[in-house]
PDB file of N, CA and C in Angstrom:
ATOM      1  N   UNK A   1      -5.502  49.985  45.668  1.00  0.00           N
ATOM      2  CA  UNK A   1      -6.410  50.125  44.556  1.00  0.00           C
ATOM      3  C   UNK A   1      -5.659  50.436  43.265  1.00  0.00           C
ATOM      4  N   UNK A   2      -4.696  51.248  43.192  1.00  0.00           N
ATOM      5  CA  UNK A   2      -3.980  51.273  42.263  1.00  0.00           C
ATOM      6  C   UNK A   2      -3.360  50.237  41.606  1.00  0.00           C
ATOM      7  N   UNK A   3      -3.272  49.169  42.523  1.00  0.00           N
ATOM      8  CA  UNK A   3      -2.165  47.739  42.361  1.00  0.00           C
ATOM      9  C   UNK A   3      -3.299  47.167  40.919  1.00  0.00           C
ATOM     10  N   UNK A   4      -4.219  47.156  41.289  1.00  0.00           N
ATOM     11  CA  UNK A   4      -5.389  46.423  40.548  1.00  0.00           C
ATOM     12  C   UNK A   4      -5.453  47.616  39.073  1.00  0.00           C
ATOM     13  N   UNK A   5      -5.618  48.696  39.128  1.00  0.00           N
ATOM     14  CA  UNK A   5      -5.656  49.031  37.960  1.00  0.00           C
ATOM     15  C   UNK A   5      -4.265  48.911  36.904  1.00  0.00           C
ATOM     16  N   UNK A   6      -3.145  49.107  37.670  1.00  0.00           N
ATOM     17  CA  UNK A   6      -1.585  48.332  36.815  1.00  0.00           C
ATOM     18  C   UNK A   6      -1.359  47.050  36.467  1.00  0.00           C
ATOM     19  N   UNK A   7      -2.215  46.066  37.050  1.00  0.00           N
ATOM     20  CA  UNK A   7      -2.476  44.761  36.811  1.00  0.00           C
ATOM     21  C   UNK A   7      -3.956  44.847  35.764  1.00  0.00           C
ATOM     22  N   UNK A   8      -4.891  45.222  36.056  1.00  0.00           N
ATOM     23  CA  UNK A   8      -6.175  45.493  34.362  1.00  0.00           C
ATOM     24  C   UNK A   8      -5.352  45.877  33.519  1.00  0.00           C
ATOM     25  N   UNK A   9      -4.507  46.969  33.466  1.00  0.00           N
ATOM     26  CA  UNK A   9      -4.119  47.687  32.471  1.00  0.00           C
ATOM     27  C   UNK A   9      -3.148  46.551  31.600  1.00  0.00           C
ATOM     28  N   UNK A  10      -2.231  46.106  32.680  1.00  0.00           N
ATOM     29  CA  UNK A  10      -0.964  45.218  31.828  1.00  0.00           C
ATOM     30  C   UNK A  10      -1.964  43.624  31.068  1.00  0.00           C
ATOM     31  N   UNK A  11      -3.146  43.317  31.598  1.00  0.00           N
ATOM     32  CA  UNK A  11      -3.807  42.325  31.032  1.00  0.00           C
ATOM     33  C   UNK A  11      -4.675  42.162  29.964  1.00  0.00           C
ATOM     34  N   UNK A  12      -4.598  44.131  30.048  1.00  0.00           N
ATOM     35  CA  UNK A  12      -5.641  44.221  28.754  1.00  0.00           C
ATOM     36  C   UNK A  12      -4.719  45.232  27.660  1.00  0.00           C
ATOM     37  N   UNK A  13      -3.143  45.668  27.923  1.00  0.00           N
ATOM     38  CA  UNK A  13      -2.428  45.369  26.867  1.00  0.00           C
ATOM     39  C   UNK A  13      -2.050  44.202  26.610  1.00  0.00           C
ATOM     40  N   UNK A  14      -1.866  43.168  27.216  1.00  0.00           N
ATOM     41  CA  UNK A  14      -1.254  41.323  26.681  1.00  0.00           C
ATOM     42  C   UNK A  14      -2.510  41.083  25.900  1.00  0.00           C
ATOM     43  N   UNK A  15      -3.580  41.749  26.002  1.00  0.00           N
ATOM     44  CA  UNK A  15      -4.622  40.659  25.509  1.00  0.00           C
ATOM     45  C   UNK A  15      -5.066  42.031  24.171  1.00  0.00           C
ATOM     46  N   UNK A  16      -4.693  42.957  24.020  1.00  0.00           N
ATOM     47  CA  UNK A  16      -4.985  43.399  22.868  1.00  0.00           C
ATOM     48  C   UNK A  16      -3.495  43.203  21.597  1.00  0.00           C
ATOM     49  N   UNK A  17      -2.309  43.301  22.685  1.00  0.00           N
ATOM     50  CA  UNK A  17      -1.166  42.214  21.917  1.00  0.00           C
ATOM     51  C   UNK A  17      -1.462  40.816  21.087  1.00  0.00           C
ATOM     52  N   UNK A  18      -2.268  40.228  22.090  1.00  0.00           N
ATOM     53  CA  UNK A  18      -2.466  38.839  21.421  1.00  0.00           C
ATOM     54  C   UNK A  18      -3.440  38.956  20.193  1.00  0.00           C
ATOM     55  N   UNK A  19      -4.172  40.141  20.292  1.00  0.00           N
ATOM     56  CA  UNK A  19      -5.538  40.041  19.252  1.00  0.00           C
ATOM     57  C   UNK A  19      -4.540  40.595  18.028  1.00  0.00           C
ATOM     58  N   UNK A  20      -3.528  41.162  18.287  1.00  0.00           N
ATOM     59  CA  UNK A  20      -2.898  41.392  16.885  1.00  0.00           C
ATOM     60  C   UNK A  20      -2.148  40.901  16.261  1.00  0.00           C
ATOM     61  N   UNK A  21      -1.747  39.828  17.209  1.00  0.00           N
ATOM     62  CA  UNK A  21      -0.606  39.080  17.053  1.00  0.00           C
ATOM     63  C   UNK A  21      -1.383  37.704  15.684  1.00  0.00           C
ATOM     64  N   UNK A  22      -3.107  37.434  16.412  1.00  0.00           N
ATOM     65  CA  UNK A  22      -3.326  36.665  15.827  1.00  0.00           C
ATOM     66  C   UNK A  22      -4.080  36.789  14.342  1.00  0.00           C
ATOM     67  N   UNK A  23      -4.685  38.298  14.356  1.00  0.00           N
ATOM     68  CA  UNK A  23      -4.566  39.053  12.678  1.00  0.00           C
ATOM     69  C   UNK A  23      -3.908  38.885  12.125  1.00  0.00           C
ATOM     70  N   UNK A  24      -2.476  39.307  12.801  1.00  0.00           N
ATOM     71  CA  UNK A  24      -1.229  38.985  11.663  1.00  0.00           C
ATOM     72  C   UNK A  24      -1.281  37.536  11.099  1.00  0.00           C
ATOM     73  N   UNK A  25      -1.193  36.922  12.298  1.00  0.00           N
ATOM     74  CA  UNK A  25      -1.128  35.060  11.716  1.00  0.00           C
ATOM     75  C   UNK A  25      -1.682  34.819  10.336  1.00  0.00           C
ATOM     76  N   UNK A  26      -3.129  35.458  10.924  1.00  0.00           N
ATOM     77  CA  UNK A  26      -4.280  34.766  10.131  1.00  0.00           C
ATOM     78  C   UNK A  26      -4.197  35.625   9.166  1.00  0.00           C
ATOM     79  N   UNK A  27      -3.852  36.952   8.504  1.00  0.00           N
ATOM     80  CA  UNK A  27      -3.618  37.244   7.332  1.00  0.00           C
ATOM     81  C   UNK A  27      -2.370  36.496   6.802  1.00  0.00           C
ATOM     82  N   UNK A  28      -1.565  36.448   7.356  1.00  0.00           N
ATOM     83  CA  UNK A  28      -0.431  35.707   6.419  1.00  0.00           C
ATOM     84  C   UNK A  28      -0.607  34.215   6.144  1.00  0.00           C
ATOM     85  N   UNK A  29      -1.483  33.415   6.895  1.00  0.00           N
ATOM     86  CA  UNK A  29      -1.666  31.992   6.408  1.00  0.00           C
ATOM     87  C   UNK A  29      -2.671  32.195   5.558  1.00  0.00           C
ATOM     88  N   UNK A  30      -3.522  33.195   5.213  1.00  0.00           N
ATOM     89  CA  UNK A  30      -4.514  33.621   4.348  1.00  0.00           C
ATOM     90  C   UNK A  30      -3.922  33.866   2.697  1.00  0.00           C
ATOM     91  N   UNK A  31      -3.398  34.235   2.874  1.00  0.00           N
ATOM     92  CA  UNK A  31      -2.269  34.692   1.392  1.00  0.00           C
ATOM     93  C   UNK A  31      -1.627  33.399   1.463  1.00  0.00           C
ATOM     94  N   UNK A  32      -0.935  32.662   2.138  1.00  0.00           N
ATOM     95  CA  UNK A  32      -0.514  31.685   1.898  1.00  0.00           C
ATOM     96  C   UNK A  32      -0.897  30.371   1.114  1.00  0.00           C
ATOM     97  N   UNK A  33      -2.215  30.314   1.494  1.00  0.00           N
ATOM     98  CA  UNK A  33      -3.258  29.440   0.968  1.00  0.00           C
ATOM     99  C   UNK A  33      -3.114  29.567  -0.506  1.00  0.00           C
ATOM    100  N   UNK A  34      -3.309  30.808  -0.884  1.00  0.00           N
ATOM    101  CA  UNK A  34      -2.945  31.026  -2.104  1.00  0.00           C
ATOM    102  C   UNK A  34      -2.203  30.663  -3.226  1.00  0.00           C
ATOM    103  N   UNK A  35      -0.979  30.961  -2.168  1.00  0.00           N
ATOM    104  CA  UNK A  35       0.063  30.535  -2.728  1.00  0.00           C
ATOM    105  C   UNK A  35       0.213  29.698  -2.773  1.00  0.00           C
ATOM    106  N   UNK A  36      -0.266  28.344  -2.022  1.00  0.00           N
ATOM    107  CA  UNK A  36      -0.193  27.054  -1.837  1.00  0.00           C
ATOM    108  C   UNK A  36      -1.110  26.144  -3.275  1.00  0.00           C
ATOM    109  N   UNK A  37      -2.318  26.663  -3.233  1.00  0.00           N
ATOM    110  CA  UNK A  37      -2.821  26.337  -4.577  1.00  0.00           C
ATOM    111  C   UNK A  37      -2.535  26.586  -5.822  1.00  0.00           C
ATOM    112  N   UNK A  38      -1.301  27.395  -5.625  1.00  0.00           N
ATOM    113  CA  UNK A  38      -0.846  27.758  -7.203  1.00  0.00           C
ATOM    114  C   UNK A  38       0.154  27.081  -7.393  1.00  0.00           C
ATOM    115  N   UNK A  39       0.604  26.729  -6.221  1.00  0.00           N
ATOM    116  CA  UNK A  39       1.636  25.372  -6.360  1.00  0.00           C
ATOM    117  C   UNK A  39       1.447  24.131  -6.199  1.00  0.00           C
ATOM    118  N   UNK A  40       0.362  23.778  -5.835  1.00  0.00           N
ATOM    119  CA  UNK A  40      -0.368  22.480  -6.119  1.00  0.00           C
ATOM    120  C   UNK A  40      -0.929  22.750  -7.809  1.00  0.00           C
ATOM    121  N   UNK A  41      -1.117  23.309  -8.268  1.00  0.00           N
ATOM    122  CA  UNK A  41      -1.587  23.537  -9.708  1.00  0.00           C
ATOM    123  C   UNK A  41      -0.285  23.333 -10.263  1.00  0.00           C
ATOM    124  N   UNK A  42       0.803  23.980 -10.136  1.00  0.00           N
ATOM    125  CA  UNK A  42       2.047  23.611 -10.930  1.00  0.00           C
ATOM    126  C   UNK A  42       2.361  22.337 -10.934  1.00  0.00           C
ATOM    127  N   UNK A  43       2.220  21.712  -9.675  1.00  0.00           N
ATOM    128  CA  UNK A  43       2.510  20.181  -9.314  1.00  0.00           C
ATOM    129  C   UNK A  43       1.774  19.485 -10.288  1.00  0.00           C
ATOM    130  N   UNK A  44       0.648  20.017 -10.087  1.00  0.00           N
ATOM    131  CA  UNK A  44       0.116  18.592 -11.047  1.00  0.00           C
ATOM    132  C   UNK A  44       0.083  18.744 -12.537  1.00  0.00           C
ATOM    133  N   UNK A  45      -0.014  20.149 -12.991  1.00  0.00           N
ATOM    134  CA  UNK A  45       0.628  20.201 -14.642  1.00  0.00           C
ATOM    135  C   UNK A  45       2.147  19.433 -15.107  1.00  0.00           C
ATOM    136  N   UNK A  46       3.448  19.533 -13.846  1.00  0.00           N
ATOM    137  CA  UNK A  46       4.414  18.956 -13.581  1.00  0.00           C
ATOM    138  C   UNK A  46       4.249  17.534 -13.983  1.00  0.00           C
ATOM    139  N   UNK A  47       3.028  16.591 -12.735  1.00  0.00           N
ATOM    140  CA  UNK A  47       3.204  15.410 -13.000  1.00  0.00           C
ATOM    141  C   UNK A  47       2.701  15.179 -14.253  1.00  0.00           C
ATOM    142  N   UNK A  48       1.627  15.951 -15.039  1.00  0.00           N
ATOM    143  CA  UNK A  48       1.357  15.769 -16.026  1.00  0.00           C
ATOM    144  C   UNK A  48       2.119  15.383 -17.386  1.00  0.00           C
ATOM    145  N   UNK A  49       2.724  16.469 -17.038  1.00  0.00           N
ATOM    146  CA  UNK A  49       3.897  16.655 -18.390  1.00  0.00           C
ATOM    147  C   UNK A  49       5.185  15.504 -18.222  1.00  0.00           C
ATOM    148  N   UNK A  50       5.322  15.096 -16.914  1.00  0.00           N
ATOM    149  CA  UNK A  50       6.355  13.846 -16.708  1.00  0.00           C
ATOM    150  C   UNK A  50       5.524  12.237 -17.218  1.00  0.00           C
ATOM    151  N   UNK A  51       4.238  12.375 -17.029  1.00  0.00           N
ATOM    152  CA  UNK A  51       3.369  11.352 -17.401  1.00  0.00           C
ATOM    153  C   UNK A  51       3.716  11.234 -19.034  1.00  0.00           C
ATOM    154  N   UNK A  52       3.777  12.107 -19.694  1.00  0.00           N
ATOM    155  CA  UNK A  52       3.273  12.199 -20.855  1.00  0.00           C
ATOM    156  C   UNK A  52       4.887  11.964 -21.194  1.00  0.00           C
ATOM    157  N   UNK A  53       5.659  12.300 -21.196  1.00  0.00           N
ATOM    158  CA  UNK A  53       6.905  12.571 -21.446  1.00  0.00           C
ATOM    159  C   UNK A  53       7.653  10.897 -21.282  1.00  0.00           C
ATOM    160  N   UNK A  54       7.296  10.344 -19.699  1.00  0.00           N
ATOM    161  CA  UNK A  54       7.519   9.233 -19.872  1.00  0.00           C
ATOM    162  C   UNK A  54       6.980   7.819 -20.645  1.00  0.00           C
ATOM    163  N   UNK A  55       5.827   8.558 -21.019  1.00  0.00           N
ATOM    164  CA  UNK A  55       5.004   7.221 -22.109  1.00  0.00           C
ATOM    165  C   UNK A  55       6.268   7.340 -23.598  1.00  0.00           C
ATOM    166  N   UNK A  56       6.287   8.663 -23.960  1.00  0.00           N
ATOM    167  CA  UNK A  56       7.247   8.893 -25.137  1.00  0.00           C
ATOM    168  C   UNK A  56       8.307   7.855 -25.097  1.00  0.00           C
ATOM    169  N   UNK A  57       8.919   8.451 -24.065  1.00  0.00           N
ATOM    170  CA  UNK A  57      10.317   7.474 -23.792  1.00  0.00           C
ATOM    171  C   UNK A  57      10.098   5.842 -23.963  1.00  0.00           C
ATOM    172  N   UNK A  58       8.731   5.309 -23.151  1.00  0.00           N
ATOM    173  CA  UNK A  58       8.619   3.657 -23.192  1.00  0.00           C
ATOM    174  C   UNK A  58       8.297   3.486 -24.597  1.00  0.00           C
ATOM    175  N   UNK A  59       7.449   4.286 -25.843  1.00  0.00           N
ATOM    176  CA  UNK A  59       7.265   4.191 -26.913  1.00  0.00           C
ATOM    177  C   UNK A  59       8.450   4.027 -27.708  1.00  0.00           C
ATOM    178  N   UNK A  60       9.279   5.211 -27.114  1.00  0.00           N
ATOM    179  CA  UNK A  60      10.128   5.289 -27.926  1.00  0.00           C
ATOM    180  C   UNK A  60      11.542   4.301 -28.430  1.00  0.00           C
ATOM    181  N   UNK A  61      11.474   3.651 -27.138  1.00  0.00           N
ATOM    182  CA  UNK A  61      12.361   2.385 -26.773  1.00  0.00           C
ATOM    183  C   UNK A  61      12.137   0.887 -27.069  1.00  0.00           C
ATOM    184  N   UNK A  62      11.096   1.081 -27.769  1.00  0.00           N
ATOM    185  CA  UNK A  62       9.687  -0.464 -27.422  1.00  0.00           C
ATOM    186  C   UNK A  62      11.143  -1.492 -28.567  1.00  0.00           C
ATOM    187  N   UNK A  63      11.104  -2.416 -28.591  1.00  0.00           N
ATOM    188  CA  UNK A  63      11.690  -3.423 -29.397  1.00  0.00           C
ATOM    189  C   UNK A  63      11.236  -2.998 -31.130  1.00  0.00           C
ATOM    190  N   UNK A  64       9.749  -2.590 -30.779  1.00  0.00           N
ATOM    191  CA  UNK A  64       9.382  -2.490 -32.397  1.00  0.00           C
ATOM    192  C   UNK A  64       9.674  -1.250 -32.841  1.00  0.00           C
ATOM    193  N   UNK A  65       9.567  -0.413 -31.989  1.00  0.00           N
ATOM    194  CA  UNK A  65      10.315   1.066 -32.774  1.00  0.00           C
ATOM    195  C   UNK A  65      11.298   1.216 -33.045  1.00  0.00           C
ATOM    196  N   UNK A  66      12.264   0.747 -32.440  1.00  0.00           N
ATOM    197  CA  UNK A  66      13.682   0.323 -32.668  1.00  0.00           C
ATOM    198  C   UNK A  66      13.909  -0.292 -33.953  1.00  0.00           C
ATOM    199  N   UNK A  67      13.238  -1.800 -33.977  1.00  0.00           N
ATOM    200  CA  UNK A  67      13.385  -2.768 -35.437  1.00  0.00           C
ATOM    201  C   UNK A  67      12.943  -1.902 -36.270  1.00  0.00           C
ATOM    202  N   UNK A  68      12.049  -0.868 -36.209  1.00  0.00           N
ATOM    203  CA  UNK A  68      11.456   0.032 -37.280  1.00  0.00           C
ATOM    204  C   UNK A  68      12.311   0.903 -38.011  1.00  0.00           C
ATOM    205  N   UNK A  69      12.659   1.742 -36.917  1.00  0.00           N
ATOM    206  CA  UNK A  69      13.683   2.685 -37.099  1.00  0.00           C
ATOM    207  C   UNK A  69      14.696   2.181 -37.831  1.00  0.00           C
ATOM    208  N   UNK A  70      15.262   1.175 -37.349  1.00  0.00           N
ATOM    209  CA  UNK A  70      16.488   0.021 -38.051  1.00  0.00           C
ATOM    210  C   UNK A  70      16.558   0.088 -39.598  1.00  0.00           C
ATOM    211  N   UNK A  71      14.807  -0.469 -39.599  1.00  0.00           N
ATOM    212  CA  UNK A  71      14.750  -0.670 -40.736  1.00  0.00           C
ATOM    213  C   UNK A  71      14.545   0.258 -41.897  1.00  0.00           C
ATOM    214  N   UNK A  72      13.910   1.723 -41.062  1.00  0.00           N
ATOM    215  CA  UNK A  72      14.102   2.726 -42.123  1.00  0.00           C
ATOM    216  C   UNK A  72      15.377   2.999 -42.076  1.00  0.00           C
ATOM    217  N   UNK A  73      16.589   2.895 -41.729  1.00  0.00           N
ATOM    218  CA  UNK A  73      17.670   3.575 -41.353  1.00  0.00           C
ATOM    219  C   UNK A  73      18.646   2.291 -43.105  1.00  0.00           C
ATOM    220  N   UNK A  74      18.408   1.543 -42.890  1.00  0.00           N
ATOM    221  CA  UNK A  74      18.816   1.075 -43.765  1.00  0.00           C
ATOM    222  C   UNK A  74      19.630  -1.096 -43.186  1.00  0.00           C
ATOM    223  N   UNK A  75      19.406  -0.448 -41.934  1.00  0.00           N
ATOM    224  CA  UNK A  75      19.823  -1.752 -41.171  1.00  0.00           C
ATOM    225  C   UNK A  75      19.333  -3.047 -41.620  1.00  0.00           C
ATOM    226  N   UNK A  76      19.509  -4.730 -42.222  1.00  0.00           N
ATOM    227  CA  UNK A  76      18.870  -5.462 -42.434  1.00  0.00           C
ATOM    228  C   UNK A  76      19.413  -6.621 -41.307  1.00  0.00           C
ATOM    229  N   UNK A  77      18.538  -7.799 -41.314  1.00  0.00           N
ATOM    230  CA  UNK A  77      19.012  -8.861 -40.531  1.00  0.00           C
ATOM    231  C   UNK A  77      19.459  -9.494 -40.507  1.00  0.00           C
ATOM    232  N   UNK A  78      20.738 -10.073 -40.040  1.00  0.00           N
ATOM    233  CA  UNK A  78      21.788 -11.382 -40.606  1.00  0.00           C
ATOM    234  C   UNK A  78      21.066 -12.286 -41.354  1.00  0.00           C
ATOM    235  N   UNK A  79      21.318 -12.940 -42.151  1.00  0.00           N
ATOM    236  CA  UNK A  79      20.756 -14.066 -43.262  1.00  0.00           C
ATOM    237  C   UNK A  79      21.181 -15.215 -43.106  1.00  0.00           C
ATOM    238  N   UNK A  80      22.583 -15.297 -42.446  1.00  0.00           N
ATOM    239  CA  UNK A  80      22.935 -16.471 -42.394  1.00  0.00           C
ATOM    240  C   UNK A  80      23.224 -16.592 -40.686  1.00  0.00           C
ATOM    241  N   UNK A  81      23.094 -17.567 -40.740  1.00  0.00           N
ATOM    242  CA  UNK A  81      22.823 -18.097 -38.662  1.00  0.00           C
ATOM    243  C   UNK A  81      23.593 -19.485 -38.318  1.00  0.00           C
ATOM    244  N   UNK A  82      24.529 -19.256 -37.600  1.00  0.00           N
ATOM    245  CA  UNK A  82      25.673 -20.480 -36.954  1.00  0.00           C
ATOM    246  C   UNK A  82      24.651 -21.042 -36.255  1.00  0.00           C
ATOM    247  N   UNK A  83      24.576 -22.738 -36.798  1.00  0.00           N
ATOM    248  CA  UNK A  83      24.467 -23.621 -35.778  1.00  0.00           C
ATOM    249  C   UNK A  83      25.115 -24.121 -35.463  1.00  0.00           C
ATOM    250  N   UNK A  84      25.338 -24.533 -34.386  1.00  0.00           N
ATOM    251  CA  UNK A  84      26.044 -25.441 -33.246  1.00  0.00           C
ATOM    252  C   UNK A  84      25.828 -26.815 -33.416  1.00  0.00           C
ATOM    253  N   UNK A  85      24.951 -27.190 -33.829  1.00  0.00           N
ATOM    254  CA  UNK A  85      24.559 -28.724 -34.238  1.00  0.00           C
ATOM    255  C   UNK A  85      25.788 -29.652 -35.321  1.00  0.00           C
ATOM    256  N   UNK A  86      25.739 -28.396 -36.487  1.00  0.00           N
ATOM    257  CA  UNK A  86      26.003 -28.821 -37.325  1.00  0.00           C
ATOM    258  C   UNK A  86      27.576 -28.659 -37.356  1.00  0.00           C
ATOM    259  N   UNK A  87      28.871 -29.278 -37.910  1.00  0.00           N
ATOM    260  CA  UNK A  87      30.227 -28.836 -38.052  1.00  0.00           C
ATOM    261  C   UNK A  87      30.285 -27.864 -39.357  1.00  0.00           C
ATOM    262  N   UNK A  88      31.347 -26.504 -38.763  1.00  0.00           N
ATOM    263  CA  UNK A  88      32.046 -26.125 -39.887  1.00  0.00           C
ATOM    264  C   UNK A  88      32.947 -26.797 -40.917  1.00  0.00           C
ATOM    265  N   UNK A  89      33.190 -26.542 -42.319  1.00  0.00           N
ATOM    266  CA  UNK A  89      33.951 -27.069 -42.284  1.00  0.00           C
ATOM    267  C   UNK A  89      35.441 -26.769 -41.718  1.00  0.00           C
ATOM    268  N   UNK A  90      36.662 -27.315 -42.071  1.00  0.00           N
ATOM    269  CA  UNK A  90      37.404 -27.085 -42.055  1.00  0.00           C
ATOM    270  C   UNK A  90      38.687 -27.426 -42.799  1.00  0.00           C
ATOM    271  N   UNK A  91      39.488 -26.664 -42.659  1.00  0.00           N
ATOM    272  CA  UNK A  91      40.572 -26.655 -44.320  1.00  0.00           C
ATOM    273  C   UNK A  91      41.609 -27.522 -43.355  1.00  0.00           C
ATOM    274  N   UNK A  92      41.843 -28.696 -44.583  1.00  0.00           N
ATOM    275  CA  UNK A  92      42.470 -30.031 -43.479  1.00  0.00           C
ATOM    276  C   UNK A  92      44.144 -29.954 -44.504  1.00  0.00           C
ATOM    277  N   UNK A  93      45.122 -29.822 -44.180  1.00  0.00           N
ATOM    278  CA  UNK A  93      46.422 -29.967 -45.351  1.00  0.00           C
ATOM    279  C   UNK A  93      47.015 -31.143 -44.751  1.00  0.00           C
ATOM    280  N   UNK A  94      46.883 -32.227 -45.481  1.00  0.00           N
ATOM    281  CA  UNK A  94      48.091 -33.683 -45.340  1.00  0.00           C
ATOM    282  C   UNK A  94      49.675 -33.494 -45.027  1.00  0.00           C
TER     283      UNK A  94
END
């Protein structure tokens, strides 16, 4: 008879072990959650600010902002243009 109460006893410390074991769990994935949404919130202010940041850059690069810039900068466009069609001359000495 004794055998049986050292065997209740050891089954109903494993099983009040386990009930604490799984409080703990479940408070710490509880806080976690938390923490998890505050980093999904950073994430997406993140992609935000890379969204925005990378439109700048394609703006900023475009062919016409460039010719713009050029052209406030003081840059103008060749005037005169080699064709290939036509011959240079050339300086001929006898």
């Amino acid at each position: 008879m004794k055998k049986y109460y050292l065997i209740l006893a050891g089954l109903i410390t494993v099983i009040l072990l386990l009930i604490i074991a799984n409080i703990t769990l479940s408070n710490s994935m509880s806080t976690g959650g938390i923490e998890l949404s505050q980093l999904q919130l950073k994430l997406h202010d993140l992609q935000m600010q890379n969204s925005i940041l990378e439109e700048k850059v394609l703006s900023l690069s475009s062919y016409t902002h460039i010719a713009s810039q050029a052209a406030t900068l003081g840059f103008t466009p060749e005037k005169t243009q080699l064709s290939l069609s036509t011959p240079l001359p050339l300086a001929y000495n006898p």
